[in-house]
C-alpha atoms as a PDB file:
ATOM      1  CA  UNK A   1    -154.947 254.815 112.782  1.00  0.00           C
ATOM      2  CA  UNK A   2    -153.152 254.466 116.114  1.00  0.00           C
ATOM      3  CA  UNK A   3    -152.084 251.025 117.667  1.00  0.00           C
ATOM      4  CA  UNK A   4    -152.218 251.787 121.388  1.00  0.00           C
ATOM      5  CA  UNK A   5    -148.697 250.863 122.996  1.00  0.00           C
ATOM      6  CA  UNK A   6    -150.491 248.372 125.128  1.00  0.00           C
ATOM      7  CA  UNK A   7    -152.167 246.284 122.373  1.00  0.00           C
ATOM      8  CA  UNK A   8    -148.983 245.490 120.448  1.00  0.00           C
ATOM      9  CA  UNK A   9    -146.729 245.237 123.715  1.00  0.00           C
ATOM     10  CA  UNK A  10    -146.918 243.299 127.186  1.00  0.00           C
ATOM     11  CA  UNK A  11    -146.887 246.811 129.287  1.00  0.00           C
ATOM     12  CA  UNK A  12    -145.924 244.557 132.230  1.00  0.00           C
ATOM     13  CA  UNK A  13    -142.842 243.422 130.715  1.00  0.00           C
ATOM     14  CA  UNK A  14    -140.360 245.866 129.581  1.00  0.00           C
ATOM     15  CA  UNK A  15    -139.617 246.149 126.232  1.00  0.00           C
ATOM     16  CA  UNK A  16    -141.624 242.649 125.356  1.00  0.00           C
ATOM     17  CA  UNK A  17    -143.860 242.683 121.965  1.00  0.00           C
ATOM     18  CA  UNK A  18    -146.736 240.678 121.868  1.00  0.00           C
ATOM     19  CA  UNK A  19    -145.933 239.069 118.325  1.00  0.00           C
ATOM     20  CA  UNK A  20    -148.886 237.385 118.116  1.00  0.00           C
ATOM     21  CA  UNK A  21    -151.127 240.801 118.245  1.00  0.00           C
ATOM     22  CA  UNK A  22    -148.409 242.632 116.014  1.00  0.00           C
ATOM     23  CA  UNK A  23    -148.926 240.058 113.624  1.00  0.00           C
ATOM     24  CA  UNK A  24    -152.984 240.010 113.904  1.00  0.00           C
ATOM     25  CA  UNK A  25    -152.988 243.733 113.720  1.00  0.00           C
ATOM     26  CA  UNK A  26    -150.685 243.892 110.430  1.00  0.00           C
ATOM     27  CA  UNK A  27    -152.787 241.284 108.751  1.00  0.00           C
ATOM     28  CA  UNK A  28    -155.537 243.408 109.205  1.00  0.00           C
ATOM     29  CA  UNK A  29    -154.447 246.457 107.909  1.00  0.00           C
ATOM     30  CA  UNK A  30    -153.085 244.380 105.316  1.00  0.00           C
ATOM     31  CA  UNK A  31    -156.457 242.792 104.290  1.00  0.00           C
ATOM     32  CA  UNK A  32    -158.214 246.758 104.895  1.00  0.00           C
ATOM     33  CA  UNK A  33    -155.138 248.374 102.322  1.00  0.00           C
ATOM     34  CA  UNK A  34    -155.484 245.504 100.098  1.00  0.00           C
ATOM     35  CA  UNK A  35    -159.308 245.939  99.576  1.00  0.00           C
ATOM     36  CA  UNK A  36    -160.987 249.106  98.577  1.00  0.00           C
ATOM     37  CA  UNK A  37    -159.634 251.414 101.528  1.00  0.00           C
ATOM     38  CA  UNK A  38    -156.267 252.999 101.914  1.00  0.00           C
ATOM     39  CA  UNK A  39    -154.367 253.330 105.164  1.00  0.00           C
ATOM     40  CA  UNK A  40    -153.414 257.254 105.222  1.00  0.00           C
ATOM     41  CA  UNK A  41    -151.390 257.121 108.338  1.00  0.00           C
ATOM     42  CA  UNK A  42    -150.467 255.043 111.273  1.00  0.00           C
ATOM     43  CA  UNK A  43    -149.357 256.004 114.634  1.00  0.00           C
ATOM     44  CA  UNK A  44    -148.042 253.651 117.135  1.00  0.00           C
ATOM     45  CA  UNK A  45    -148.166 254.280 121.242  1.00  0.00           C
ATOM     46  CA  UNK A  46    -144.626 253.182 123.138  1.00  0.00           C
ATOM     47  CA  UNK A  47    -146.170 250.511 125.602  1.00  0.00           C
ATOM     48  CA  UNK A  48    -143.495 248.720 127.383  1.00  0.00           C
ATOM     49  CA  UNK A  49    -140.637 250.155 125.313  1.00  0.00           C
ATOM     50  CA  UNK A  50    -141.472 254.082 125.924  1.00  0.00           C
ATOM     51  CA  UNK A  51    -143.173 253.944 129.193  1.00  0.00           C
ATOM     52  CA  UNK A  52    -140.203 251.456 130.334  1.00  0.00           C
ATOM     53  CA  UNK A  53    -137.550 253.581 128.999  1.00  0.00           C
ATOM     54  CA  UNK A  54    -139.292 256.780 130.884  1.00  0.00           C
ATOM     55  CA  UNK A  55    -139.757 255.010 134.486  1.00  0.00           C
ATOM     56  CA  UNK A  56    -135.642 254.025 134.081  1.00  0.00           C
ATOM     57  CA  UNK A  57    -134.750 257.640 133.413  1.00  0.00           C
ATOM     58  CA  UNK A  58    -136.930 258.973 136.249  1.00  0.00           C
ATOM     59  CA  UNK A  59    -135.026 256.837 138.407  1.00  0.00           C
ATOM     60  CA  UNK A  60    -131.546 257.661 137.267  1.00  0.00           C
ATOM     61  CA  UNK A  61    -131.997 261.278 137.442  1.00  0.00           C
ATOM     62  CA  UNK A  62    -135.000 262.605 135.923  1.00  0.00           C
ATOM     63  CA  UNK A  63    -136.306 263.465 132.215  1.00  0.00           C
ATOM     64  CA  UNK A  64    -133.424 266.091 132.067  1.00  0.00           C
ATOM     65  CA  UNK A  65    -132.602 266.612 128.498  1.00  0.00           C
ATOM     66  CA  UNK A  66    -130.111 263.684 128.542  1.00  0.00           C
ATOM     67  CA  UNK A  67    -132.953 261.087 129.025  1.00  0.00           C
ATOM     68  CA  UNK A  68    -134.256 261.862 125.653  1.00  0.00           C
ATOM     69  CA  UNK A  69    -131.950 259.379 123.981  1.00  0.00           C
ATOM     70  CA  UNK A  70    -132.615 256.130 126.095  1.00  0.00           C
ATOM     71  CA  UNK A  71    -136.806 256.857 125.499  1.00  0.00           C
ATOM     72  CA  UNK A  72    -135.380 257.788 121.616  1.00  0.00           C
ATOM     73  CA  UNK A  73    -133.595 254.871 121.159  1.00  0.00           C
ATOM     74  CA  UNK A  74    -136.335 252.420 122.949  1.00  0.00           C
ATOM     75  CA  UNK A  75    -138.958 254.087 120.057  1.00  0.00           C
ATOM     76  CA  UNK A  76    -137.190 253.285 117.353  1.00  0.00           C
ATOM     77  CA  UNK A  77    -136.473 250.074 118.448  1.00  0.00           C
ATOM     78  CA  UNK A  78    -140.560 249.189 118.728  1.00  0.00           C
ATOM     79  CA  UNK A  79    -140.693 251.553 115.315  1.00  0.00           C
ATOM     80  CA  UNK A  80    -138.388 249.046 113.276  1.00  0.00           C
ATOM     81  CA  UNK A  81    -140.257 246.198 114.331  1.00  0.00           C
ATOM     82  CA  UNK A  82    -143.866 247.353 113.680  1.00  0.00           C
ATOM     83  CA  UNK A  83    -142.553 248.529 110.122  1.00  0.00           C
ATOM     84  CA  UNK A  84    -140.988 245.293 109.590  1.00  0.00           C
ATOM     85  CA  UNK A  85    -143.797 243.688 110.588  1.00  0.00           C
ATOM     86  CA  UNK A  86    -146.513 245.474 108.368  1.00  0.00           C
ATOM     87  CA  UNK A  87    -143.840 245.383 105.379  1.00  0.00           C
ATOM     88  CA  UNK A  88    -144.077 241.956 105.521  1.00  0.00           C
ATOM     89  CA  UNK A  89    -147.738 241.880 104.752  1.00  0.00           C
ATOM     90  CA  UNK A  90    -147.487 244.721 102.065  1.00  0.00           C
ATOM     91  CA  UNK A  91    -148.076 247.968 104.160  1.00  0.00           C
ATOM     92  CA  UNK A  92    -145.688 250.022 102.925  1.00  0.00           C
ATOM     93  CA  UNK A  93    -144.719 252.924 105.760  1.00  0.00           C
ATOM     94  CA  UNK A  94    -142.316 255.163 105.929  1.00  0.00           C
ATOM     95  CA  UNK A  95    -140.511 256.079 109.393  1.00  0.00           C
ATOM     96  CA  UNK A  96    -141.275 259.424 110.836  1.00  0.00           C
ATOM     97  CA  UNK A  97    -139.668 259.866 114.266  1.00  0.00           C
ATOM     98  CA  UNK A  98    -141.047 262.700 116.308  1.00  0.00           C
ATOM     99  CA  UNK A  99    -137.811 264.096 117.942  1.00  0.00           C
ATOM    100  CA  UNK A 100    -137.129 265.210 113.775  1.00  0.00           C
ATOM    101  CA  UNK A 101    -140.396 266.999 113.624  1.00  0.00           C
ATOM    102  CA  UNK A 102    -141.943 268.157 116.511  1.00  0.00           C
ATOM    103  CA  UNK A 103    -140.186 271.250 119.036  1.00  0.00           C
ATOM    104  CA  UNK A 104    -141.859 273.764 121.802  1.00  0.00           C
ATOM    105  CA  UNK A 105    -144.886 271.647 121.510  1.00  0.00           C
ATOM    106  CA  UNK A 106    -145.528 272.244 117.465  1.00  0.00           C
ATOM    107  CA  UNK A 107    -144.823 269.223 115.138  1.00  0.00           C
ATOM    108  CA  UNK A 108    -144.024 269.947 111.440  1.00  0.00           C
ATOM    109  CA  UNK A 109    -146.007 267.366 109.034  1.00  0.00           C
ATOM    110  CA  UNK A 110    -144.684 268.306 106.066  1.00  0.00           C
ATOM    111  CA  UNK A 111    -142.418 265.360 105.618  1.00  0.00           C
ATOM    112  CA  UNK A 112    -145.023 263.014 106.212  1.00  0.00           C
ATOM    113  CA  UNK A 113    -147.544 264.961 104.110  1.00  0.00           C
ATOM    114  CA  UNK A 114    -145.286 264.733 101.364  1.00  0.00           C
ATOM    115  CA  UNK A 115    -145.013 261.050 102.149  1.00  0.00           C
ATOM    116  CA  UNK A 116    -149.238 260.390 102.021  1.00  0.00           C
ATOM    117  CA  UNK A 117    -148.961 262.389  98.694  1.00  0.00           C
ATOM    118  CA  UNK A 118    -146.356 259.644  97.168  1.00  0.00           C
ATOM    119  CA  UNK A 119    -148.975 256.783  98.085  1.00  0.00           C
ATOM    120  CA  UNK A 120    -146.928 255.403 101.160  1.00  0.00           C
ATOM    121  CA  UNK A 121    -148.155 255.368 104.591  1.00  0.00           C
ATOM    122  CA  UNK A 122    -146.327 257.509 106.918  1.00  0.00           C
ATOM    123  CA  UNK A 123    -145.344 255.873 110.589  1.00  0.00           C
ATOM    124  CA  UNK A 124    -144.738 258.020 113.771  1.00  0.00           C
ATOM    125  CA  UNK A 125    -144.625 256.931 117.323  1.00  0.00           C
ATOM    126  CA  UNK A 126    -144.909 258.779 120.643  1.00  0.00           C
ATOM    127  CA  UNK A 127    -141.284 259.928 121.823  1.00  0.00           C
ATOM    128  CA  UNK A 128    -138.925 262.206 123.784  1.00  0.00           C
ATOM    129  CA  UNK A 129    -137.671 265.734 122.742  1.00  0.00           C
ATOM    130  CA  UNK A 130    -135.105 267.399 124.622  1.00  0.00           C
ATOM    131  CA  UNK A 131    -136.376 270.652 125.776  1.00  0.00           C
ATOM    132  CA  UNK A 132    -135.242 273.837 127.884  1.00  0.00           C
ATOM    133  CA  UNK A 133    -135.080 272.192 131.645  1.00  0.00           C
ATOM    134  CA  UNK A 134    -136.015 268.657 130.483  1.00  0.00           C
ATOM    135  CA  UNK A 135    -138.005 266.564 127.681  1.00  0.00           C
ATOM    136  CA  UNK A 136    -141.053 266.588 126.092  1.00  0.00           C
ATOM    137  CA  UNK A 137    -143.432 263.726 125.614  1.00  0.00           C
ATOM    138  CA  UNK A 138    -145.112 263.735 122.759  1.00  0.00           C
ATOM    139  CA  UNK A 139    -148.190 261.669 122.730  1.00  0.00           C
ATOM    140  CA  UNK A 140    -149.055 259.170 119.932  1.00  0.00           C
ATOM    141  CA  UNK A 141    -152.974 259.496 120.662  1.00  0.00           C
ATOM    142  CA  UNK A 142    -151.916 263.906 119.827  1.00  0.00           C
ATOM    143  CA  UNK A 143    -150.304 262.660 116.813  1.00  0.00           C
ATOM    144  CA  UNK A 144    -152.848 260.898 115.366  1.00  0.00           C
ATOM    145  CA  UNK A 145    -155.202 263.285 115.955  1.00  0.00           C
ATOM    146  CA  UNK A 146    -153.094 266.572 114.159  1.00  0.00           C
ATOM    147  CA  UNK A 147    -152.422 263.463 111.768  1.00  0.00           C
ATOM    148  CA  UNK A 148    -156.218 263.241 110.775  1.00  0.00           C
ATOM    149  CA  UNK A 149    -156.875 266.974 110.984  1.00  0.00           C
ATOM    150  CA  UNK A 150    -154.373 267.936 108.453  1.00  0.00           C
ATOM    151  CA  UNK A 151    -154.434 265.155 106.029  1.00  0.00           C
ATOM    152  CA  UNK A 152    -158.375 265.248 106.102  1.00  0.00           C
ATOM    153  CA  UNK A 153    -159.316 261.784 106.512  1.00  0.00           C
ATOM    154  CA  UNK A 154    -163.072 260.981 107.617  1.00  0.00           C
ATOM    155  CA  UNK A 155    -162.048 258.150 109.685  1.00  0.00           C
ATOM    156  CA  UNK A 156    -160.017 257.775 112.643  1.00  0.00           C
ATOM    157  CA  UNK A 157    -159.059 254.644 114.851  1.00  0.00           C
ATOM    158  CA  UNK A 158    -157.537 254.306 118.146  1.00  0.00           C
ATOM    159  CA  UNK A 159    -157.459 250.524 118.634  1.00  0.00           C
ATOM    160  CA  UNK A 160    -156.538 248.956 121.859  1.00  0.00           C
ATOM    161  CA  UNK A 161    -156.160 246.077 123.992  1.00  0.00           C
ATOM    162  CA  UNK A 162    -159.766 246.387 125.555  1.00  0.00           C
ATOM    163  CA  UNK A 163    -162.838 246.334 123.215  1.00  0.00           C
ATOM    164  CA  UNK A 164    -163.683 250.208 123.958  1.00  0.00           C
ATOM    165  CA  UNK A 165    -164.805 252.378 126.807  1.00  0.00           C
ATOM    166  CA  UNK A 166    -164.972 250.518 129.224  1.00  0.00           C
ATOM    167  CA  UNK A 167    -167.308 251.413 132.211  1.00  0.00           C
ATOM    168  CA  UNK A 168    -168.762 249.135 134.930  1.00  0.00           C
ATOM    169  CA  UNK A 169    -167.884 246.264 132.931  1.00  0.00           C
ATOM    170  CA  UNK A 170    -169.126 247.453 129.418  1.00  0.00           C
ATOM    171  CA  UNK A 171    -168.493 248.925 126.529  1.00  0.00           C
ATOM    172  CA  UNK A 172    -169.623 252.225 126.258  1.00  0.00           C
ATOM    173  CA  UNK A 173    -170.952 252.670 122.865  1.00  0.00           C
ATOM    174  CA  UNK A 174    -171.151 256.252 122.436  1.00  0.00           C
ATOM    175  CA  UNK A 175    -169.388 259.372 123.779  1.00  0.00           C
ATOM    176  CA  UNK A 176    -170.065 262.770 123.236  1.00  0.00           C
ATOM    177  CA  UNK A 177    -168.235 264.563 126.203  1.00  0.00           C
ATOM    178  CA  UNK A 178    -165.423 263.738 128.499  1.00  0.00           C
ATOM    179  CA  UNK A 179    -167.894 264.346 131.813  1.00  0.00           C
ATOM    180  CA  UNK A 180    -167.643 261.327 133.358  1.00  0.00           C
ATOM    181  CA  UNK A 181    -164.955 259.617 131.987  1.00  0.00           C
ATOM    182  CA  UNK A 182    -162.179 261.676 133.306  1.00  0.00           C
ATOM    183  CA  UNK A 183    -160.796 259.370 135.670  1.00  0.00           C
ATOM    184  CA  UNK A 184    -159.932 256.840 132.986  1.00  0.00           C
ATOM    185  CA  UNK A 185    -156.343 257.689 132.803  1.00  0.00           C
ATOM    186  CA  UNK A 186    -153.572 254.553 133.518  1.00  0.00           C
ATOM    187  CA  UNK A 187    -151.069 256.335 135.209  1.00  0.00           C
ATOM    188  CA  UNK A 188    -148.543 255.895 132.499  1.00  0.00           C
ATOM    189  CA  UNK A 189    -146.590 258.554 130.355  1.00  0.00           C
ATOM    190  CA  UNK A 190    -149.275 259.780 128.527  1.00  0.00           C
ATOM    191  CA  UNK A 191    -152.213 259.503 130.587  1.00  0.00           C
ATOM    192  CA  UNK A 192    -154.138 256.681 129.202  1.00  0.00           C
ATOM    193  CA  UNK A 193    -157.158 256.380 128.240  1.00  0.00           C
ATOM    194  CA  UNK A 194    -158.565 259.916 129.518  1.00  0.00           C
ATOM    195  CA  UNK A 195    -155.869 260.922 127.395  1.00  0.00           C
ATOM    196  CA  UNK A 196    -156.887 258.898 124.276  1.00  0.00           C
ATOM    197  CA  UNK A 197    -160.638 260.101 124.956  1.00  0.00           C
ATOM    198  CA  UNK A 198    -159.927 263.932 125.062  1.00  0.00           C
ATOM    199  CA  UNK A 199    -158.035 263.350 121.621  1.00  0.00           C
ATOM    200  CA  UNK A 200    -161.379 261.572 119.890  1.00  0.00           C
ATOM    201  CA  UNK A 201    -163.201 264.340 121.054  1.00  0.00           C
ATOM    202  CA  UNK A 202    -161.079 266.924 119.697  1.00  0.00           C
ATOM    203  CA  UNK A 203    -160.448 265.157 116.250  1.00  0.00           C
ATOM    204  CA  UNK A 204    -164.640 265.023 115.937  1.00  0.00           C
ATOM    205  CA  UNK A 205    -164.982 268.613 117.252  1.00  0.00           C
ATOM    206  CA  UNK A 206    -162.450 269.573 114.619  1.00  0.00           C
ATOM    207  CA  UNK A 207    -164.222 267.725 111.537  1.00  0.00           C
ATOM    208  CA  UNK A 208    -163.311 264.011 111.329  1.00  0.00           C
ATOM    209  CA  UNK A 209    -166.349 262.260 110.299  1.00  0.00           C
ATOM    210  CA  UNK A 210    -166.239 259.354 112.617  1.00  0.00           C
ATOM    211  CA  UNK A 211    -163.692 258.435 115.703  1.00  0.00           C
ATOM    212  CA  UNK A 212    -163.883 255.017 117.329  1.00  0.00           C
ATOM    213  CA  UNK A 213    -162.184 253.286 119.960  1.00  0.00           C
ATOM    214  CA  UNK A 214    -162.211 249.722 119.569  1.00  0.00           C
ATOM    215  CA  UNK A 215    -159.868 246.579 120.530  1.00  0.00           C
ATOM    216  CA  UNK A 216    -157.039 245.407 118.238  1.00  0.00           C
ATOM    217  CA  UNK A 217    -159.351 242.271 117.470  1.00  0.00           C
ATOM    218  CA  UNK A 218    -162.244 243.978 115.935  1.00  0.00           C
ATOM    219  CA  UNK A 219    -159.826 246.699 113.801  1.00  0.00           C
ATOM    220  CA  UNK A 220    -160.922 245.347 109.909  1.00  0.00           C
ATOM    221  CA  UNK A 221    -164.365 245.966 111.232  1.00  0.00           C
ATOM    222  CA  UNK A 222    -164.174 249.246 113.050  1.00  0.00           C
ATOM    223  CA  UNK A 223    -161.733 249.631 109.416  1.00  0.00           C
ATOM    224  CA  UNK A 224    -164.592 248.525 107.199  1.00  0.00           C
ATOM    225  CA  UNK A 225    -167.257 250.761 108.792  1.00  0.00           C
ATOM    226  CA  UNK A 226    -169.342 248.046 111.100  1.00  0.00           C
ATOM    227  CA  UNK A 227    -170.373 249.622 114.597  1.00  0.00           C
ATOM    228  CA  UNK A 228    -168.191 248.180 117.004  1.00  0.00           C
ATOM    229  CA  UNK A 229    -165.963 249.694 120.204  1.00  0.00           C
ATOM    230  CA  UNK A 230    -166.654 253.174 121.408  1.00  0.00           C
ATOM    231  CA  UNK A 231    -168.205 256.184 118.437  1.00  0.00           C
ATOM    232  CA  UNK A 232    -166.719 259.214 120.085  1.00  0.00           C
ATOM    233  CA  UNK A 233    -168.673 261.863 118.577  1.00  0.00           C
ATOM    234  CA  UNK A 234    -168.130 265.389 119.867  1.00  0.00           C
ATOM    235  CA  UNK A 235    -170.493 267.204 117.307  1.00  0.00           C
END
């Protein structure tokens, strides 16, 4: 599962969660975890925390290694509450920051393989490693997607604050090929939705059974199997 940055935060406000949606969304995957289905592995994007925290440090310098920190620091902050939340409600994660695991572009999941095997749900987030000449950004939607390849799961989620795909006004239902949906990216750190689209593609081409986009409203369904948001389906 990933919780795009934008449907748990106001991306037009800096570092502002939208407690009503965090709430909505835990209760969800509360009710899914709760039920017959397990919740192998969440992934959360940075909204207005990360993408805030970036724009500042472009402006006071650059992503230079020393940056890293600030966009660090403005991760776990969104991190803690997201786990606190979804403790609350019985979804018991445990807190994988990426600057720990991930170097040179490689992540190591080990810890939070070992983590899935204890029957907890391991959390990561998109974040900041210092690297040679500056940081890297690692993507939450490139997270979720290793996520799902090497723990094996048949389903993967990226929910967001719009229903799905959306082109000229609807909801695209099915997507096999990123053709002509390569101007979807936002602008922001990570490049959007292009961005989240080229990972769906990749985590069907590579074996997961189904990959859906759908909005934050509709996530027990898309959870539960019913066909709603976007079936990305590279195969």
């Amino acid at each position: 599962m990933k919780l795009g940055g934008g449907l748990i935060t106001f991306k037009d406000k800096p570092y502002t969660i939208d407690r009503a949606m965090l709430e909505r969304t835990a209760s969800q995957l509360a009710a899914y975890s709760k039920g017959t289905g397990r919740l192998a592995a969440l992934v959360h994007g940075g909204g207005s925390f990360g993408h805030a925290a970036v724009a500042e440090a472009r402006a006071q310098g650059g992503l230079t290694p020393r940056a890293a920190p600030r966009v660090q620091l403005a991760m776990l902050k969104l991190a803690m509450e997201v786990a606190a939340s979804l403790l609350k409600y019985g979804v018991e994660v445990s807190i994988h920051p990426p600057h720990t695991f991930c170097s040179g572009g490689e992540c190591v999941l080990e810890t939070l393989k070992r983590d899935y095997r204890l029957g907890l749900t391991p959390m990561t987030f998109g974040d900041a490693v210092p690297a040679d000449g500056g940081v890297e950004i690692v993507s939450g939607d490139d997270l979720a997607l290793w996520l799902a390849v090497e723990l094996g799961v048949e389903c993967l989620i990226y929910a967001t604050r719009v229903p799905g795909v959306v082109k000229g006004g609807r909801v695209v239902p099915v997507i096999r090929g990123l053709g002509e949906f390569e101007d979807l990216g936002s602008g922001d750190a990570t490049g959007g939705m292009a961005r989240k689209v080229k990972a769906a593609l990749e985590a069907s081409r590579r074996g997961v059974s189904r990959v859906v986009i759908v909005g934050g409203d509709m996530l027990l369904e898309a959870l539960r199997g019913v066909n709603v948001g976007t079936r990305v389906d590279a195969r």
